[in-house]
C-alpha atoms as a PDB file:
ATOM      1  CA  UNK A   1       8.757  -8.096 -15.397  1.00  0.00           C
ATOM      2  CA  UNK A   2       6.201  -9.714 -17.656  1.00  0.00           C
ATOM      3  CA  UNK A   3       2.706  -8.534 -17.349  1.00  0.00           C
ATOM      4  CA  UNK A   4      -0.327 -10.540 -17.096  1.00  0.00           C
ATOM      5  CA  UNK A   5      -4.403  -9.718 -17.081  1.00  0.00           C
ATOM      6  CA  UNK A   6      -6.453  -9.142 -14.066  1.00  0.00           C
ATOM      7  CA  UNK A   7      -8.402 -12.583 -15.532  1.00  0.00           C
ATOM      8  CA  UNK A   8      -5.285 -14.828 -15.589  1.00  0.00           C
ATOM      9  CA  UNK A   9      -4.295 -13.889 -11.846  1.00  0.00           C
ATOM     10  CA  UNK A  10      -7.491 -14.729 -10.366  1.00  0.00           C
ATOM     11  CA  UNK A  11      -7.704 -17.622 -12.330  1.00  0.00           C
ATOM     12  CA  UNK A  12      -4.445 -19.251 -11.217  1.00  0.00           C
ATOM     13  CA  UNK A  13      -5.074 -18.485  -7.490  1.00  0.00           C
ATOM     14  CA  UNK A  14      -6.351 -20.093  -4.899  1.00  0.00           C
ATOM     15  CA  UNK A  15     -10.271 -18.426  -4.430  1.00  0.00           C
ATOM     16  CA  UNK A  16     -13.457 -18.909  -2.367  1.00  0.00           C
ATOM     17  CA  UNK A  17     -16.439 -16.816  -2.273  1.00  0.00           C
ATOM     18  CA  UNK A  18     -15.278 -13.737   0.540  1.00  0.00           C
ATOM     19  CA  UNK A  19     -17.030 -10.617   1.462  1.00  0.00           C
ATOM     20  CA  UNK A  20     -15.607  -6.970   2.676  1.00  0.00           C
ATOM     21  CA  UNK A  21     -17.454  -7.596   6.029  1.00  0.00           C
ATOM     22  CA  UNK A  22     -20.794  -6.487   4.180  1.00  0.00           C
ATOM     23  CA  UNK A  23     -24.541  -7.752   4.105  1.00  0.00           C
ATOM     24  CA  UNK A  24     -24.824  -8.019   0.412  1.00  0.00           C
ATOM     25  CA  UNK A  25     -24.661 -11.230  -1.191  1.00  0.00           C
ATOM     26  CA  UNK A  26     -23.077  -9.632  -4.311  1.00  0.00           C
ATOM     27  CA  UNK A  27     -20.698  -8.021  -2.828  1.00  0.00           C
ATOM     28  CA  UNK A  28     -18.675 -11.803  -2.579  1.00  0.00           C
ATOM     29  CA  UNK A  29     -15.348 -11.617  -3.866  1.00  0.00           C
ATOM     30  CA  UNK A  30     -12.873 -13.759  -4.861  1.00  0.00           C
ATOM     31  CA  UNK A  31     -10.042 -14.597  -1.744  1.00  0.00           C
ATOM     32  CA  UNK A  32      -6.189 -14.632  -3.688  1.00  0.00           C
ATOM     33  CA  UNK A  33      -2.820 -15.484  -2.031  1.00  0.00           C
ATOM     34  CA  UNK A  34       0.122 -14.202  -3.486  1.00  0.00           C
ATOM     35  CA  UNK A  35       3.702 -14.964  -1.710  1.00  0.00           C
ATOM     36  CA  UNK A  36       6.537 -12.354  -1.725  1.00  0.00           C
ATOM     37  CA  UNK A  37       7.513 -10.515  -5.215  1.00  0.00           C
ATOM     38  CA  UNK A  38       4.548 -11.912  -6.332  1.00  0.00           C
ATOM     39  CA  UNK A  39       2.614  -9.471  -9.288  1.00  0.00           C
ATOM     40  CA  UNK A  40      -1.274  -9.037  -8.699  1.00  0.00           C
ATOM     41  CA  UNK A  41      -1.324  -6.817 -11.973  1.00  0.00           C
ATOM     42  CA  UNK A  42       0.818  -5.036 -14.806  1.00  0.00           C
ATOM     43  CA  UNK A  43       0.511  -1.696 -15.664  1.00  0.00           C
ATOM     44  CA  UNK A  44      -1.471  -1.735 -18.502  1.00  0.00           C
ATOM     45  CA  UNK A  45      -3.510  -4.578 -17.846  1.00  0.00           C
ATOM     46  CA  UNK A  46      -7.324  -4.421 -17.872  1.00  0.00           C
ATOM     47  CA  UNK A  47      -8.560  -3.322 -14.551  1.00  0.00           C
ATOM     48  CA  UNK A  48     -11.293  -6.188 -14.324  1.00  0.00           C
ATOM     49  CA  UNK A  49     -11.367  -6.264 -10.676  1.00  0.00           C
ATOM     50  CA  UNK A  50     -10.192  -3.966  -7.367  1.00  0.00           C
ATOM     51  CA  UNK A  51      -9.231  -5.281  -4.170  1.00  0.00           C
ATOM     52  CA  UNK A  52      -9.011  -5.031  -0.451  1.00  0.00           C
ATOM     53  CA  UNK A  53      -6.047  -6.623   1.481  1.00  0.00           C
ATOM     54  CA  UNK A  54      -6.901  -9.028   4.108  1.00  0.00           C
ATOM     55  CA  UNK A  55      -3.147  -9.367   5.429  1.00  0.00           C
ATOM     56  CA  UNK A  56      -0.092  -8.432   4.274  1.00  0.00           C
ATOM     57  CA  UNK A  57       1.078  -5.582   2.128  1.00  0.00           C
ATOM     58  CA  UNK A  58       1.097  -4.962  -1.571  1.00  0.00           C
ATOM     59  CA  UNK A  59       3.394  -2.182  -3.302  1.00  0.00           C
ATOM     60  CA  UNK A  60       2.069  -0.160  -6.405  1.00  0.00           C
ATOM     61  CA  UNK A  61       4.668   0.792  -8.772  1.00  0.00           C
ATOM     62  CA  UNK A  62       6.128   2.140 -11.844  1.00  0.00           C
ATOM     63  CA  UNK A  63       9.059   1.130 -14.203  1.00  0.00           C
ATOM     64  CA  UNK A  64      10.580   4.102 -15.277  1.00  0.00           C
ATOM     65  CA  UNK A  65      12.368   4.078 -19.202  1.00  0.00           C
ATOM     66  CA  UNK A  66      16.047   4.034 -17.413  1.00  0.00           C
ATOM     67  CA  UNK A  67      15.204   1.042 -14.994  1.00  0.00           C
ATOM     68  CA  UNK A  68      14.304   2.642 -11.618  1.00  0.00           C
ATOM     69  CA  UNK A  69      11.374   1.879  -9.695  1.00  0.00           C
ATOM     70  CA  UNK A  70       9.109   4.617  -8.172  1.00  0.00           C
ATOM     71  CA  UNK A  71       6.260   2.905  -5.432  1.00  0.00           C
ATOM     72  CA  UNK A  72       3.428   5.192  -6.015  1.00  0.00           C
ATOM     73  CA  UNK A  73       1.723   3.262  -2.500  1.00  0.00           C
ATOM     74  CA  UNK A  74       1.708   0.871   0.237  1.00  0.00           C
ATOM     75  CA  UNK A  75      -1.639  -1.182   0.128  1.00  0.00           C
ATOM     76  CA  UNK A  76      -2.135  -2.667   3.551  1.00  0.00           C
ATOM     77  CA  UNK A  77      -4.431  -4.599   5.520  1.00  0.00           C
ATOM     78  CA  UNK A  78      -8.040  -3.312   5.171  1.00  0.00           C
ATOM     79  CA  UNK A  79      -7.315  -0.897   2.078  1.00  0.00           C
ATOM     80  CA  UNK A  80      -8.976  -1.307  -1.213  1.00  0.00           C
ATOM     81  CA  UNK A  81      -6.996  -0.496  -4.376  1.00  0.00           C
ATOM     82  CA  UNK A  82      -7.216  -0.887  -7.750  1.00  0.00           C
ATOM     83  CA  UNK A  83     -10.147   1.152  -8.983  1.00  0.00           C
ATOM     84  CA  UNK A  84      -9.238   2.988 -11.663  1.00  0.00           C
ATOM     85  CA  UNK A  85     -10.507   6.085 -13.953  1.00  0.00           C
ATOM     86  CA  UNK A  86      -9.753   4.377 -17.116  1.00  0.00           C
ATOM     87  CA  UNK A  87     -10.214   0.330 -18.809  1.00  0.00           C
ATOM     88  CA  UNK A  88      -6.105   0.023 -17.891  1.00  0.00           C
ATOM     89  CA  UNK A  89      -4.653  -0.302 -14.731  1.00  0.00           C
ATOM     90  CA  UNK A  90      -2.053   2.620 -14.358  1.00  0.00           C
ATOM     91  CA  UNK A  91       0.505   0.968 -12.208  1.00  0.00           C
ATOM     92  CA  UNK A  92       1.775  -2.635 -11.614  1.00  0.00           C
ATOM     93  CA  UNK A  93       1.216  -4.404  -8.095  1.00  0.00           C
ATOM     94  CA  UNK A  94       3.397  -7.045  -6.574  1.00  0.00           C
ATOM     95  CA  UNK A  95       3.152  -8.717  -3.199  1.00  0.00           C
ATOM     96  CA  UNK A  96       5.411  -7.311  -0.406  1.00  0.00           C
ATOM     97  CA  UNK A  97       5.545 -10.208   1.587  1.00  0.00           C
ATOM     98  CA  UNK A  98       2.873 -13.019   2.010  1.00  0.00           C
ATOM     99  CA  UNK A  99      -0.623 -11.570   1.206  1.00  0.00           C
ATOM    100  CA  UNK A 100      -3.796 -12.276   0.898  1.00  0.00           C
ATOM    101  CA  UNK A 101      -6.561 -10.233  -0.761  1.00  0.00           C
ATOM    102  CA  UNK A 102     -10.167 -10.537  -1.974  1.00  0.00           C
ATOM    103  CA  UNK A 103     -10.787  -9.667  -5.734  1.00  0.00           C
ATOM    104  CA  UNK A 104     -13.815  -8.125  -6.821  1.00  0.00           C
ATOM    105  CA  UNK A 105     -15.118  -8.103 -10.418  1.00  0.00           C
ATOM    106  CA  UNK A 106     -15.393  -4.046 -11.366  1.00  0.00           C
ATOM    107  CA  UNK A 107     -18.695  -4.549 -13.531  1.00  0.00           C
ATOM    108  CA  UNK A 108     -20.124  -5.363 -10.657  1.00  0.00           C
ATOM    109  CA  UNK A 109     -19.635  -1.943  -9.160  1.00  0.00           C
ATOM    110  CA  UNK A 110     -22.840  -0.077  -9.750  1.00  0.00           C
ATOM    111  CA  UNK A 111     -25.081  -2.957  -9.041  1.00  0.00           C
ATOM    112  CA  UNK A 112     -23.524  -3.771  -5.619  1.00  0.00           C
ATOM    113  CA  UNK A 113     -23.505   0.195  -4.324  1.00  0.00           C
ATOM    114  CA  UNK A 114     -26.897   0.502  -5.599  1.00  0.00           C
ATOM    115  CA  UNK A 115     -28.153  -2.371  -2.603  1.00  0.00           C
ATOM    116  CA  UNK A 116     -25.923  -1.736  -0.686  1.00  0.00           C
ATOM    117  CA  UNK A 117     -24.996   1.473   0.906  1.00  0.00           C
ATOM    118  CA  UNK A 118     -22.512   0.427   4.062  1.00  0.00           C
ATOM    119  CA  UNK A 119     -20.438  -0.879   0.818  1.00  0.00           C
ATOM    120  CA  UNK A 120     -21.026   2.441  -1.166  1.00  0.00           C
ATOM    121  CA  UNK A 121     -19.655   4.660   2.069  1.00  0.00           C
ATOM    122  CA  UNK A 122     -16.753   2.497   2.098  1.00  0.00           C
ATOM    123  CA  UNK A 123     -15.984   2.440  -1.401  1.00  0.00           C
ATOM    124  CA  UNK A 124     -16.276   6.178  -1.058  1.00  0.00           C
ATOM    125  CA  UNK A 125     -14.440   6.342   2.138  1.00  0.00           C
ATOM    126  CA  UNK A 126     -11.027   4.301   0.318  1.00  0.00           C
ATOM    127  CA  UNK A 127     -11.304   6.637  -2.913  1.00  0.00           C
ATOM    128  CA  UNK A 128     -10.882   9.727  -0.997  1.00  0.00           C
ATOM    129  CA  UNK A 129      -8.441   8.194   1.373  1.00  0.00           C
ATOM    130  CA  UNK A 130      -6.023   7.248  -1.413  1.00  0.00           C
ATOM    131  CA  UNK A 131      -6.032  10.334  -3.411  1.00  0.00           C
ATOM    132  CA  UNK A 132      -5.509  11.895  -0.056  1.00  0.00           C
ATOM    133  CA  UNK A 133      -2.447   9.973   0.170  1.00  0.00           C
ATOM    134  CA  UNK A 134      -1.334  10.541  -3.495  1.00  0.00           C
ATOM    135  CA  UNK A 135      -1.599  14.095  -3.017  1.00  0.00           C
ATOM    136  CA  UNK A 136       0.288  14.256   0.247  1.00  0.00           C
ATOM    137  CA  UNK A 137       2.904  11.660  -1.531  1.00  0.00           C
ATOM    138  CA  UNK A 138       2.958  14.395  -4.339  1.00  0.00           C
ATOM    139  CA  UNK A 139       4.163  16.688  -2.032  1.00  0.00           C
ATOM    140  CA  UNK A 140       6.538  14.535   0.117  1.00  0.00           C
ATOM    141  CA  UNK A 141       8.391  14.206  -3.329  1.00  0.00           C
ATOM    142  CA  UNK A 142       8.527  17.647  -4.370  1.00  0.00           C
ATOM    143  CA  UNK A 143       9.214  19.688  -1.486  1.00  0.00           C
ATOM    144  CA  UNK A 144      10.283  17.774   1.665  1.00  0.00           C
ATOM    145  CA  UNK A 145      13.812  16.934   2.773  1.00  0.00           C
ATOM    146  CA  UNK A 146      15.046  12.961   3.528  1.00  0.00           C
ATOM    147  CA  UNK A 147      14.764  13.614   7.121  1.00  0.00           C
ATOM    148  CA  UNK A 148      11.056  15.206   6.895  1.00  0.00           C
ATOM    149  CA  UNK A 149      10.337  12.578   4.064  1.00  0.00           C
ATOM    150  CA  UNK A 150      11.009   9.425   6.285  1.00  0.00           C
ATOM    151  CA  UNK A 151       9.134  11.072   9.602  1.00  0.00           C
ATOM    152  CA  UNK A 152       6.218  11.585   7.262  1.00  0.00           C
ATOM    153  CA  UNK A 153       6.735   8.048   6.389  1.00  0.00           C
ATOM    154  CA  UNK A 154       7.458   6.052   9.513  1.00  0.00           C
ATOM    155  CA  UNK A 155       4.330   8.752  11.340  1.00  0.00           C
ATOM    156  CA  UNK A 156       2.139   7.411   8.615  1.00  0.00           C
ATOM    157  CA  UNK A 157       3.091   3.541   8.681  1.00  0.00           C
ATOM    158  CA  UNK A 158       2.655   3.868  13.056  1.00  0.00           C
ATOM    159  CA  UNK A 159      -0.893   5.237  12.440  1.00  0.00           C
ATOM    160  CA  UNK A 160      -1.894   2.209   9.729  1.00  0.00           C
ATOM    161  CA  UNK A 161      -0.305  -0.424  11.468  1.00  0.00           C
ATOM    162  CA  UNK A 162      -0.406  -0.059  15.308  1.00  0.00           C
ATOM    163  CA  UNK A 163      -2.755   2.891  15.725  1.00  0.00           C
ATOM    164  CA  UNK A 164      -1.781   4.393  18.890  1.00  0.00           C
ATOM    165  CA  UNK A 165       1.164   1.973  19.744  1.00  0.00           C
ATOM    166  CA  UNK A 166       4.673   2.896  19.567  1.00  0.00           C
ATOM    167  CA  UNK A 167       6.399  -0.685  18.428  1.00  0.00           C
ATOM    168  CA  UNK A 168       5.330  -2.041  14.830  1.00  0.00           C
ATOM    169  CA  UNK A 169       6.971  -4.239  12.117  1.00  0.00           C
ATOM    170  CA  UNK A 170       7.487  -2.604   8.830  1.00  0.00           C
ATOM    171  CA  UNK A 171       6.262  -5.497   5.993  1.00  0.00           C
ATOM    172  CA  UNK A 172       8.613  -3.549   3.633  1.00  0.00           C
ATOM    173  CA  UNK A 173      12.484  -3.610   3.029  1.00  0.00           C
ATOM    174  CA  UNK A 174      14.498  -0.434   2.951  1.00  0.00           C
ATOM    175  CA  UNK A 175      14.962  -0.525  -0.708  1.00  0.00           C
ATOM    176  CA  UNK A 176      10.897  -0.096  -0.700  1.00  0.00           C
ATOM    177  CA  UNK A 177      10.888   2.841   1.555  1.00  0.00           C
ATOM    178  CA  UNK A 178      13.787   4.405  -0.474  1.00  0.00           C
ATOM    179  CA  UNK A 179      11.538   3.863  -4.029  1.00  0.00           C
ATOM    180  CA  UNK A 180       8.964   4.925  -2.310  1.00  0.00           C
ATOM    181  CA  UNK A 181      10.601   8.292  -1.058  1.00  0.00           C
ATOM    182  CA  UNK A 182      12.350   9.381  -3.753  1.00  0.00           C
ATOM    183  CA  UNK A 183      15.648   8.273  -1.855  1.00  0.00           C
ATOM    184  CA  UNK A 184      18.829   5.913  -2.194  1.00  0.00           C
ATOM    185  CA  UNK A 185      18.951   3.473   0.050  1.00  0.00           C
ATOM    186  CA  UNK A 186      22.138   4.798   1.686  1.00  0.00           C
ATOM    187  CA  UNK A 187      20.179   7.964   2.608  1.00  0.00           C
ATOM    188  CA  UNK A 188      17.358   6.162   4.027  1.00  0.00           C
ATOM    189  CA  UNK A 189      19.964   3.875   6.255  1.00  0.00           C
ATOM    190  CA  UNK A 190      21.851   7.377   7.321  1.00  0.00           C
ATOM    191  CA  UNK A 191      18.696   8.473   8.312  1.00  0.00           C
ATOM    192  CA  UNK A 192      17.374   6.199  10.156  1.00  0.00           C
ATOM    193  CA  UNK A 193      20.843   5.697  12.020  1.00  0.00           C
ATOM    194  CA  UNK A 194      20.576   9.968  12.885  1.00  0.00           C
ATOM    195  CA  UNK A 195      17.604   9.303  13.891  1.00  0.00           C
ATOM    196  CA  UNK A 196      17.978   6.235  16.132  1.00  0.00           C
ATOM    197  CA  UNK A 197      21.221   8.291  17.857  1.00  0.00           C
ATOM    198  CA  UNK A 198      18.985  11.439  18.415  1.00  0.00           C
ATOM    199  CA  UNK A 199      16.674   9.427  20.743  1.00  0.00           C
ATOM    200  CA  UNK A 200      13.747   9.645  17.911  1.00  0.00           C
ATOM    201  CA  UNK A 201      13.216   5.808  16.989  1.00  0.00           C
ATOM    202  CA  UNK A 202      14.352   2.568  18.490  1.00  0.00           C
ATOM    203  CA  UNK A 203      15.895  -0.209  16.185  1.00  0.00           C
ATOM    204  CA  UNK A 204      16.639  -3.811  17.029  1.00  0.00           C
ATOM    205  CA  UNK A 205      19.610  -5.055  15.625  1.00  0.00           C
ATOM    206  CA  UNK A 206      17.727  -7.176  13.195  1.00  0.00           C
ATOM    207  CA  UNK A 207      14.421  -7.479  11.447  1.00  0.00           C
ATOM    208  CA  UNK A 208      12.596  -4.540  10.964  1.00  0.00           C
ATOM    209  CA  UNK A 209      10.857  -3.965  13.968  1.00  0.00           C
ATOM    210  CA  UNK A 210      10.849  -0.437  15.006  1.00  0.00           C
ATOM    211  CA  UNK A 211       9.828   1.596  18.427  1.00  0.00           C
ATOM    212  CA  UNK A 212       8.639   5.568  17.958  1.00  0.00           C
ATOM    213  CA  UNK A 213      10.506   6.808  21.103  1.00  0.00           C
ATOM    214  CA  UNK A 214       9.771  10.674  20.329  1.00  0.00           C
ATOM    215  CA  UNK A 215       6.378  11.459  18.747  1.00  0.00           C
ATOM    216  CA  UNK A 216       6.633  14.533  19.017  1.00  0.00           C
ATOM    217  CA  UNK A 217       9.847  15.328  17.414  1.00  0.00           C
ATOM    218  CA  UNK A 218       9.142  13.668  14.307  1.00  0.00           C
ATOM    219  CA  UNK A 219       5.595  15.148  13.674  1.00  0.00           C
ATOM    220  CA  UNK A 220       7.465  18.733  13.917  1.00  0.00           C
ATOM    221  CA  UNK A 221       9.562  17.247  11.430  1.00  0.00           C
ATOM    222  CA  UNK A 222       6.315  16.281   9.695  1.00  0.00           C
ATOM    223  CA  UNK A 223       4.940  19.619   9.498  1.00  0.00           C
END
């Protein structure tokens, strides 16, 4: 897949001025749609802005040197991504499905947390949340098995997209979830299927709508 800058992308987008839900004037972004497959960034490319998704999903992700695909994250609606240590971004981000997000220009940063400190707790607030998640993802790689891998998954996904409600729509295919895991996509099908028979999730026969049935069950496979 052929990278692109951070500049480029916004330019070619659709934009309006757009705020995180803030009092600051400066902290106006730039709104961007992107339909499915679509790339926000390259890895490599200069991180000139970070974003927060306003619907939709976005995937994080690296090539590896023999082809496959590891998703490092799941960006969904009301995370901000995209801040990084370094000039470069470190992974490449693509659209899930159809998305919208707000772009804001990194140089701006300092100046906006400075006057504004609702947008400095939240900034704050996403950092530690996603290196939260990359260290629990570290583990989930390294130590779990496929069944405790995709209850840690599907546990997580419940919590982000429907809170305390059992039924949700996963935005992502099982290919995603199975780059994402560490998995084939066989074993994340077989698993799903032992799960559905042992009463622990509900699947329709199409789409990708999915019902927790036992909570419980899955967060002891969680722990």
């Amino acid at each position: 897949m052929q990278g692109h800058t951070a500049t480029a992308t916004a330019t070619r987008t659709a934009k309006f001025p757009a705020t995180i839900g803030l009092r600051s004037p400066m902290a106006a972004g730039m709104q961007m749609v992107l339909t499915r497959g679509e790339e926000l960034f390259a890895e490599g490319d200069e991180a000139e802005y970070f974003y927060k998704v306003v619907s939709g999903a976005i995937r994080s992700y690296k090539l590896l040197s023999d082809g496959r695909r590891q998703i490092d994250a799941f960006h969904l609606r009301g995370d901000i991504f995209g801040l990084e240590a370094g000039s470069e971004h470190r992974f490449s981000a693509e659209a899930v499905g159809d998305v919208q997000v707000i772009a804001y220009r990194r140089s701006r940063l300092s100046a906006i947390i400075e006057q504004d400190a609702v947008f400095r707790d939240r900034i704050m607030t996403a950092t530690l949340r996603n290196l939260q998640r990359a260290q629990d993802h570290m583990l989930l790689l390294g130590r779990k098995t496929a069944q405790e891998k995709l209850a840690t998954f599907l546990l997580d996904m419940a919590e982000r997209l429907s809170g305390d409600d059992e039924h949700f729509d996963l935005p992502m295919q099982r290919s995603d979830i199975a780059d994402h895991l560490g998995l084939t996509i066989e074993t994340v099908s077989r698993t799903l299927t032992q799960f559905t028979r042992s009463g622990l999730i509900r699947l329709p026969p199409a789409g990708r709508s999915i019902s927790l049935c036992n909570r419980m069950a899955l967060k002891r496979l969680d722990a």
